[in-house]
C-alpha atoms as a PDB file:
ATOM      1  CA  UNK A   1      27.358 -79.645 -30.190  1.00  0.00           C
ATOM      2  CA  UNK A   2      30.755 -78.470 -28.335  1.00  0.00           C
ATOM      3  CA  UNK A   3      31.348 -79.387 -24.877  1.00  0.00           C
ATOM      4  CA  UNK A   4      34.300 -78.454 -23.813  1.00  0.00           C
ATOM      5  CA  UNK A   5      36.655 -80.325 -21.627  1.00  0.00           C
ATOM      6  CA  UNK A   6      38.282 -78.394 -18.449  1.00  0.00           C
ATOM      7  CA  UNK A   7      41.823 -77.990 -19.080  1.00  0.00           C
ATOM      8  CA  UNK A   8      43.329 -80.095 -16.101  1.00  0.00           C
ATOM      9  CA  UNK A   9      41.953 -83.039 -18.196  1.00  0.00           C
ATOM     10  CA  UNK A  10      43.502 -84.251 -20.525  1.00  0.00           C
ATOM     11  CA  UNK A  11      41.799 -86.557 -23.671  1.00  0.00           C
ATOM     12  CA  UNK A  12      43.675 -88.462 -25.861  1.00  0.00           C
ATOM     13  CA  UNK A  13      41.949 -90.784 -28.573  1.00  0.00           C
ATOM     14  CA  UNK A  14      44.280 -93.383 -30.045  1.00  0.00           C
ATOM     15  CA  UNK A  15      44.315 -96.407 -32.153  1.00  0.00           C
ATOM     16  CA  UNK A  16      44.254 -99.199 -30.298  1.00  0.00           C
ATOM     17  CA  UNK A  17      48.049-100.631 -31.446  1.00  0.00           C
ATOM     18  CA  UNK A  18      49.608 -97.473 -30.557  1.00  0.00           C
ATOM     19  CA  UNK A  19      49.216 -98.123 -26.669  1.00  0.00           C
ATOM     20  CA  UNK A  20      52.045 -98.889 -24.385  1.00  0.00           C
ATOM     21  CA  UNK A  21      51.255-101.922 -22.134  1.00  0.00           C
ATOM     22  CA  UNK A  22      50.804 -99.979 -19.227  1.00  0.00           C
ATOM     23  CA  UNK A  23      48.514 -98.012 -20.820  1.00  0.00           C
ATOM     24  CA  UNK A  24      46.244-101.016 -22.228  1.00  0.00           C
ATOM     25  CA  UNK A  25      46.494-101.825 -18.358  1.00  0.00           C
ATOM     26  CA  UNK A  26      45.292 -98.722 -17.245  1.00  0.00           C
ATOM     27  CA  UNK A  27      42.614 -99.063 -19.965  1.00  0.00           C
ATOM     28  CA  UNK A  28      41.253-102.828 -19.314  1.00  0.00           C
ATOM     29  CA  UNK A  29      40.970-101.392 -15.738  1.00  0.00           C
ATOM     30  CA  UNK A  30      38.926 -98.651 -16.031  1.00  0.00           C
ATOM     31  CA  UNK A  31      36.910-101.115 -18.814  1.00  0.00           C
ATOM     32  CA  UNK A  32      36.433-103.933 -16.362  1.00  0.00           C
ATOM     33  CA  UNK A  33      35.690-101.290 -13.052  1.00  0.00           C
ATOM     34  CA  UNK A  34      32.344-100.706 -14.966  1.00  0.00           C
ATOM     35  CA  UNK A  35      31.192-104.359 -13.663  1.00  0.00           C
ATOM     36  CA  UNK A  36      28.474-104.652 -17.373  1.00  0.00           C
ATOM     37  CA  UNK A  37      31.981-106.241 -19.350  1.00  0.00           C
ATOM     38  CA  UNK A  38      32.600-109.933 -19.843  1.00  0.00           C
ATOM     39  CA  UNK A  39      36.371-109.471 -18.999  1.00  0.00           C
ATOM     40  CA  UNK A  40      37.226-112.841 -21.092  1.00  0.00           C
ATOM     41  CA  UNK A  41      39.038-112.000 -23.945  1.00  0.00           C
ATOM     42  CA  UNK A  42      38.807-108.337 -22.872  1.00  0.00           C
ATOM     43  CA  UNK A  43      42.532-107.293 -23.861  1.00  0.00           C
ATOM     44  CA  UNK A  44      41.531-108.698 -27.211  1.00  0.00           C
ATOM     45  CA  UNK A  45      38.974-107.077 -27.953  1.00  0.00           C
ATOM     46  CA  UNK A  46      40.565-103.438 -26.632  1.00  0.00           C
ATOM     47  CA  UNK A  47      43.321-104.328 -29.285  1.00  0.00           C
ATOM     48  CA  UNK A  48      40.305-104.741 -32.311  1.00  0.00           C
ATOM     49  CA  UNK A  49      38.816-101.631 -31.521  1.00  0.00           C
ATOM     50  CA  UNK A  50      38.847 -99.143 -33.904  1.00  0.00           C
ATOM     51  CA  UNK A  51      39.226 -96.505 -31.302  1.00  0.00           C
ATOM     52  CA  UNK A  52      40.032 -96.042 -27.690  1.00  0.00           C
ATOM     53  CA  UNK A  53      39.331 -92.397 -25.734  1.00  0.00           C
ATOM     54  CA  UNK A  54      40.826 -91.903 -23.019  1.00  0.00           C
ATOM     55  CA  UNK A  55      41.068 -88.712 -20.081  1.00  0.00           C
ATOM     56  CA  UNK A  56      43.362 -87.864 -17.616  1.00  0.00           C
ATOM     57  CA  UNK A  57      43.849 -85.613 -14.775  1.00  0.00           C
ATOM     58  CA  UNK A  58      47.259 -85.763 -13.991  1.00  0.00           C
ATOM     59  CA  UNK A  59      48.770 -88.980 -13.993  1.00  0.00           C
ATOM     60  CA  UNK A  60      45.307 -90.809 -12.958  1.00  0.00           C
ATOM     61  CA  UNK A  61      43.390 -92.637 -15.929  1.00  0.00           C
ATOM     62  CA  UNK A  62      40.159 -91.189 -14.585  1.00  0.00           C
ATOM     63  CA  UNK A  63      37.450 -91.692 -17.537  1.00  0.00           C
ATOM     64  CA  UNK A  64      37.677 -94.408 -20.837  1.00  0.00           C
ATOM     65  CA  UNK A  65      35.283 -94.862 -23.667  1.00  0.00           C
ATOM     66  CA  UNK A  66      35.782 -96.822 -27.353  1.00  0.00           C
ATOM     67  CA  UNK A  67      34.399 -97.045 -30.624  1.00  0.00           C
ATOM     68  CA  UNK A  68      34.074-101.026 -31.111  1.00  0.00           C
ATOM     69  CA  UNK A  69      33.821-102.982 -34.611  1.00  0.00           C
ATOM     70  CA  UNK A  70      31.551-105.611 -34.516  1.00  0.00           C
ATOM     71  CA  UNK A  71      31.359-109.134 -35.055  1.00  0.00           C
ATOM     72  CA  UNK A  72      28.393-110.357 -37.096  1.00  0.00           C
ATOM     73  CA  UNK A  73      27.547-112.737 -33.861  1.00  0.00           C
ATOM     74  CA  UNK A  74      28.095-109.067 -31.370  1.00  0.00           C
ATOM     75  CA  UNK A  75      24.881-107.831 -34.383  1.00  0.00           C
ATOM     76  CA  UNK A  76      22.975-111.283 -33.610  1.00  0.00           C
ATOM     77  CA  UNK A  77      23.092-111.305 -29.845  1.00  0.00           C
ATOM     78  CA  UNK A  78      22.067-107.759 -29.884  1.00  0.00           C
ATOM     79  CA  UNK A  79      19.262-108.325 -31.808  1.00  0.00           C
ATOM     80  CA  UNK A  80      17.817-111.062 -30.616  1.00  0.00           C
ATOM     81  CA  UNK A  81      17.953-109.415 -27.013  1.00  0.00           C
ATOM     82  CA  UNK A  82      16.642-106.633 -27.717  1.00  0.00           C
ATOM     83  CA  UNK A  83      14.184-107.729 -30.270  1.00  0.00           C
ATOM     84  CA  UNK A  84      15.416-104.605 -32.690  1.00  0.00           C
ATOM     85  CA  UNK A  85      16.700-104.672 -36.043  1.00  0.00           C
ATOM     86  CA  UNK A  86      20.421-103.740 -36.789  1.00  0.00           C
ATOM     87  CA  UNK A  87      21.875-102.789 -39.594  1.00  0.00           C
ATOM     88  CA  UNK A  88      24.762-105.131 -40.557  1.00  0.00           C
ATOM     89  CA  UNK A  89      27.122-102.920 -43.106  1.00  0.00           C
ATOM     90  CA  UNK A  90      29.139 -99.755 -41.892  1.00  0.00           C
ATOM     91  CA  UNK A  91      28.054-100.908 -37.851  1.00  0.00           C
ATOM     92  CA  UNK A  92      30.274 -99.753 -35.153  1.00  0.00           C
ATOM     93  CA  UNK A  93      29.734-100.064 -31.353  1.00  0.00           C
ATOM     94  CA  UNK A  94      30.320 -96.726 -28.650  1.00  0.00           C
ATOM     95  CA  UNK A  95      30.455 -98.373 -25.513  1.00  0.00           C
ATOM     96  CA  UNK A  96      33.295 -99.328 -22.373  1.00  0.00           C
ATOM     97  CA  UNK A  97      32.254 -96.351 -20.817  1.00  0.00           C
ATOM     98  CA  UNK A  98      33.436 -95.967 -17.536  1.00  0.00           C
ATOM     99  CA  UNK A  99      34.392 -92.642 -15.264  1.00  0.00           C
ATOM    100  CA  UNK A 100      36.018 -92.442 -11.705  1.00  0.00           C
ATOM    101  CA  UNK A 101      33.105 -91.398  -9.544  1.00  0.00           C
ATOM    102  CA  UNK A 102      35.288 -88.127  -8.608  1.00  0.00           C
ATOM    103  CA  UNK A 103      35.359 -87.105 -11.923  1.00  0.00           C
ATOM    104  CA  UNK A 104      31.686 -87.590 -12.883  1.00  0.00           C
ATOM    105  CA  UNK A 105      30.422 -84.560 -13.085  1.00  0.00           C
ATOM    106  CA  UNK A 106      33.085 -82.758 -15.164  1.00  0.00           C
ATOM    107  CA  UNK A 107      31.113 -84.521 -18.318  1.00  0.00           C
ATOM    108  CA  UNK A 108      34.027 -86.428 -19.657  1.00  0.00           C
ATOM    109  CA  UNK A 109      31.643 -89.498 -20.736  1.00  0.00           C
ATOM    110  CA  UNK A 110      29.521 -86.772 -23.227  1.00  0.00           C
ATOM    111  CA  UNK A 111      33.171 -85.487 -24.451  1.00  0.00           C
ATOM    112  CA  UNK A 112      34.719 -89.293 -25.038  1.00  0.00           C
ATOM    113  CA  UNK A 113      31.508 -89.479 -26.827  1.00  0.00           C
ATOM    114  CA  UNK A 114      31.436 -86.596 -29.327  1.00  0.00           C
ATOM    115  CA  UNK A 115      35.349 -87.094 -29.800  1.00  0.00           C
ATOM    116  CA  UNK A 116      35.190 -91.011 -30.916  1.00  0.00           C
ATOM    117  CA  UNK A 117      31.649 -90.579 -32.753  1.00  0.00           C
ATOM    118  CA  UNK A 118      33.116 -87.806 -34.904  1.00  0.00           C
ATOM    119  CA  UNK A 119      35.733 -90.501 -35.926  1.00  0.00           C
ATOM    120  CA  UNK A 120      33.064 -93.179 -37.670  1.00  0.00           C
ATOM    121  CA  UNK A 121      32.541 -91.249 -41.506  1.00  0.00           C
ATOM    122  CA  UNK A 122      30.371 -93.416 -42.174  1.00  0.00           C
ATOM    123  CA  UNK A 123      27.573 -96.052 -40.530  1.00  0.00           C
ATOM    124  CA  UNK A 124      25.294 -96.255 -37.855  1.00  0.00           C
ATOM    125  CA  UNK A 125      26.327 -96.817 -34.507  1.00  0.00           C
ATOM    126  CA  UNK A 126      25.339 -98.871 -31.546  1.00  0.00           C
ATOM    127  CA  UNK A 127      25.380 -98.282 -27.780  1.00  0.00           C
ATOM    128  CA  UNK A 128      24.161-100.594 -24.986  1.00  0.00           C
ATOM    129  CA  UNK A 129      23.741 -99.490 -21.389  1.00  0.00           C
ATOM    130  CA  UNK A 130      21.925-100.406 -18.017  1.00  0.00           C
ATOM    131  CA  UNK A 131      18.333 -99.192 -18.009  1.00  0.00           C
ATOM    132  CA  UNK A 132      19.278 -97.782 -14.831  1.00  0.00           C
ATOM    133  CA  UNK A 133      22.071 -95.603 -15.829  1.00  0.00           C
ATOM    134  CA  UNK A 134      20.267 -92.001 -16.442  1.00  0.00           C
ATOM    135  CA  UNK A 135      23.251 -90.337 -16.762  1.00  0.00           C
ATOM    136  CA  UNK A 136      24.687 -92.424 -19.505  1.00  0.00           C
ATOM    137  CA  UNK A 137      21.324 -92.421 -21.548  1.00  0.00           C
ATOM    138  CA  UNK A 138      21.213 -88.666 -21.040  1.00  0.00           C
ATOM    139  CA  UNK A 139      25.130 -88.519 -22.940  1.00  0.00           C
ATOM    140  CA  UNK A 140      23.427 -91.036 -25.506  1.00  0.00           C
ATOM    141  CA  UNK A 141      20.524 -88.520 -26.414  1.00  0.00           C
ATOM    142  CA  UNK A 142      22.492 -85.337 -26.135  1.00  0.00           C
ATOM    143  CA  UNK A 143      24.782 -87.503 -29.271  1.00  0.00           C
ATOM    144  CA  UNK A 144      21.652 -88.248 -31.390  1.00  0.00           C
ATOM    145  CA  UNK A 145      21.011 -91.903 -29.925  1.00  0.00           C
ATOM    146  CA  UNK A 146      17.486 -93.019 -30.036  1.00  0.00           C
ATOM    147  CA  UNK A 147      16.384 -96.392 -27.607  1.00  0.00           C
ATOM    148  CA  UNK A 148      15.533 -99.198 -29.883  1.00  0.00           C
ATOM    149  CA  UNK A 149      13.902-101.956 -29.134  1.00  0.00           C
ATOM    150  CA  UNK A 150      13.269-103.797 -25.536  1.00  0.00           C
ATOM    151  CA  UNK A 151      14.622-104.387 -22.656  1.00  0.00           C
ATOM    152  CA  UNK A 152      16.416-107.473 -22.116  1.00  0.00           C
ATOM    153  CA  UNK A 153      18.054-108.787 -18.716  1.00  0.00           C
ATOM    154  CA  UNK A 154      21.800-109.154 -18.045  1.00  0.00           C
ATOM    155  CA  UNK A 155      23.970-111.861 -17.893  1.00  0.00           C
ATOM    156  CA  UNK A 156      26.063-110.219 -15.887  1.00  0.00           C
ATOM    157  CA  UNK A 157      23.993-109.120 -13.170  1.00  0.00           C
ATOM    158  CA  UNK A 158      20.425-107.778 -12.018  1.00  0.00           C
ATOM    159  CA  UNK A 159      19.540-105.201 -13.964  1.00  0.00           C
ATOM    160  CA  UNK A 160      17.881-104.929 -17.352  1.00  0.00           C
ATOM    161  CA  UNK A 161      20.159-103.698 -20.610  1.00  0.00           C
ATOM    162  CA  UNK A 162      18.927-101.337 -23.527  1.00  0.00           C
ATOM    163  CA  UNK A 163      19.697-100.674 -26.881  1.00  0.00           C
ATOM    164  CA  UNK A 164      20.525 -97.337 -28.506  1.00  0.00           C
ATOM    165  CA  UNK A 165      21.124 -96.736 -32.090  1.00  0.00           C
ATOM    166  CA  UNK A 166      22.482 -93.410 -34.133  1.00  0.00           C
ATOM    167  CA  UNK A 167      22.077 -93.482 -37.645  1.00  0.00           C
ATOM    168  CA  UNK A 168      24.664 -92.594 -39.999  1.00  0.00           C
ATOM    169  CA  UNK A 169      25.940 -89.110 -40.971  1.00  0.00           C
ATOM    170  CA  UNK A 170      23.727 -86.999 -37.931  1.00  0.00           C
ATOM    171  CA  UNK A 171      24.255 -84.581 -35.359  1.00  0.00           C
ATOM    172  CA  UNK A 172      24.564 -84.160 -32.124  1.00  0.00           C
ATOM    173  CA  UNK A 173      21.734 -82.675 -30.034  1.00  0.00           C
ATOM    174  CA  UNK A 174      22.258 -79.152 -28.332  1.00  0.00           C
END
């Protein structure tokens, strides 16, 4: 699947070391704007990712997304919650998805999304999101994500979280 991306945005995907400090700024930002991140030991964890998306429109950050590794105890917690069962080799995470409300509907979540999944060869790959966030689980399907598992409630605030799971070496949904 192709979307494309209109060309007053701009995307850039990057390895996490090669980012300015004003740009991890702009970056943990955006991350912690999307209220569903523990923000302790965020900058961290930006810094282990394997990749970090990013789009534009000028000089405004206005839409973020990464391709996480993850811990064995990130594969535990996930688990448990959810009640699934995860993989443990060749596991990566797609998640700190977060776009400026001005820019939603110019599908820059679905393009971060093909962009960084196209970068993990090999391996399934994880995504968690609110159970009330259609749009988001509607990017998730449209990149061969399936739900998995249950429900389980946030720590972070009230709303219930899911789990969604794309197995290795697939395609994207037209």
């Amino acid at each position: 699947m192709r979307v494309s991306l209109d060309p007053k945005y701009q995307c850039v995907l990057q390895i996490p070391g090669t980012l300015d400090e004003n740009a991890m700024c702009d970056f943990h930002r955006l991350v912690e704007a999307a209220g569903e991140v523990d923000i302790r030991g965020l900058a961290q964890r930006i810094r282990a990712a394997a990749w970090l998306g990013q789009v534009s429109f000028g000089n405004e950050l206005c839409g973020v997304a990464a391709i996480k590794h993850l811990s064995h105890k990130r594969i535990k917690d996930l688990s448990e919650e959810s009640g699934a069962e995860i993989p443990e080799k060749g596991l990566y995470e797609l998640g700190w998805f977060h776009t400026l409300k001005h820019h939603r509907s110019q599908k820059i979540a679905q393009y971060l999304g093909i962009q960084l999944c196209e970068k993990v060869s090999e391996g399934a790959i994880v995504a968690t999101c609110r159970a009330d966030n259609i749009a988001i689980q509607k990017v998730l399907r449209k990149l061969a994500f399936k739900p998995t598992g249950s429900r389980w409630k946030s720590k972070r605030g009230n709303w219930e979280l899911e789990l969604h799971i794309r197995e290795a070496h697939v395609q994207e949904a037209a």
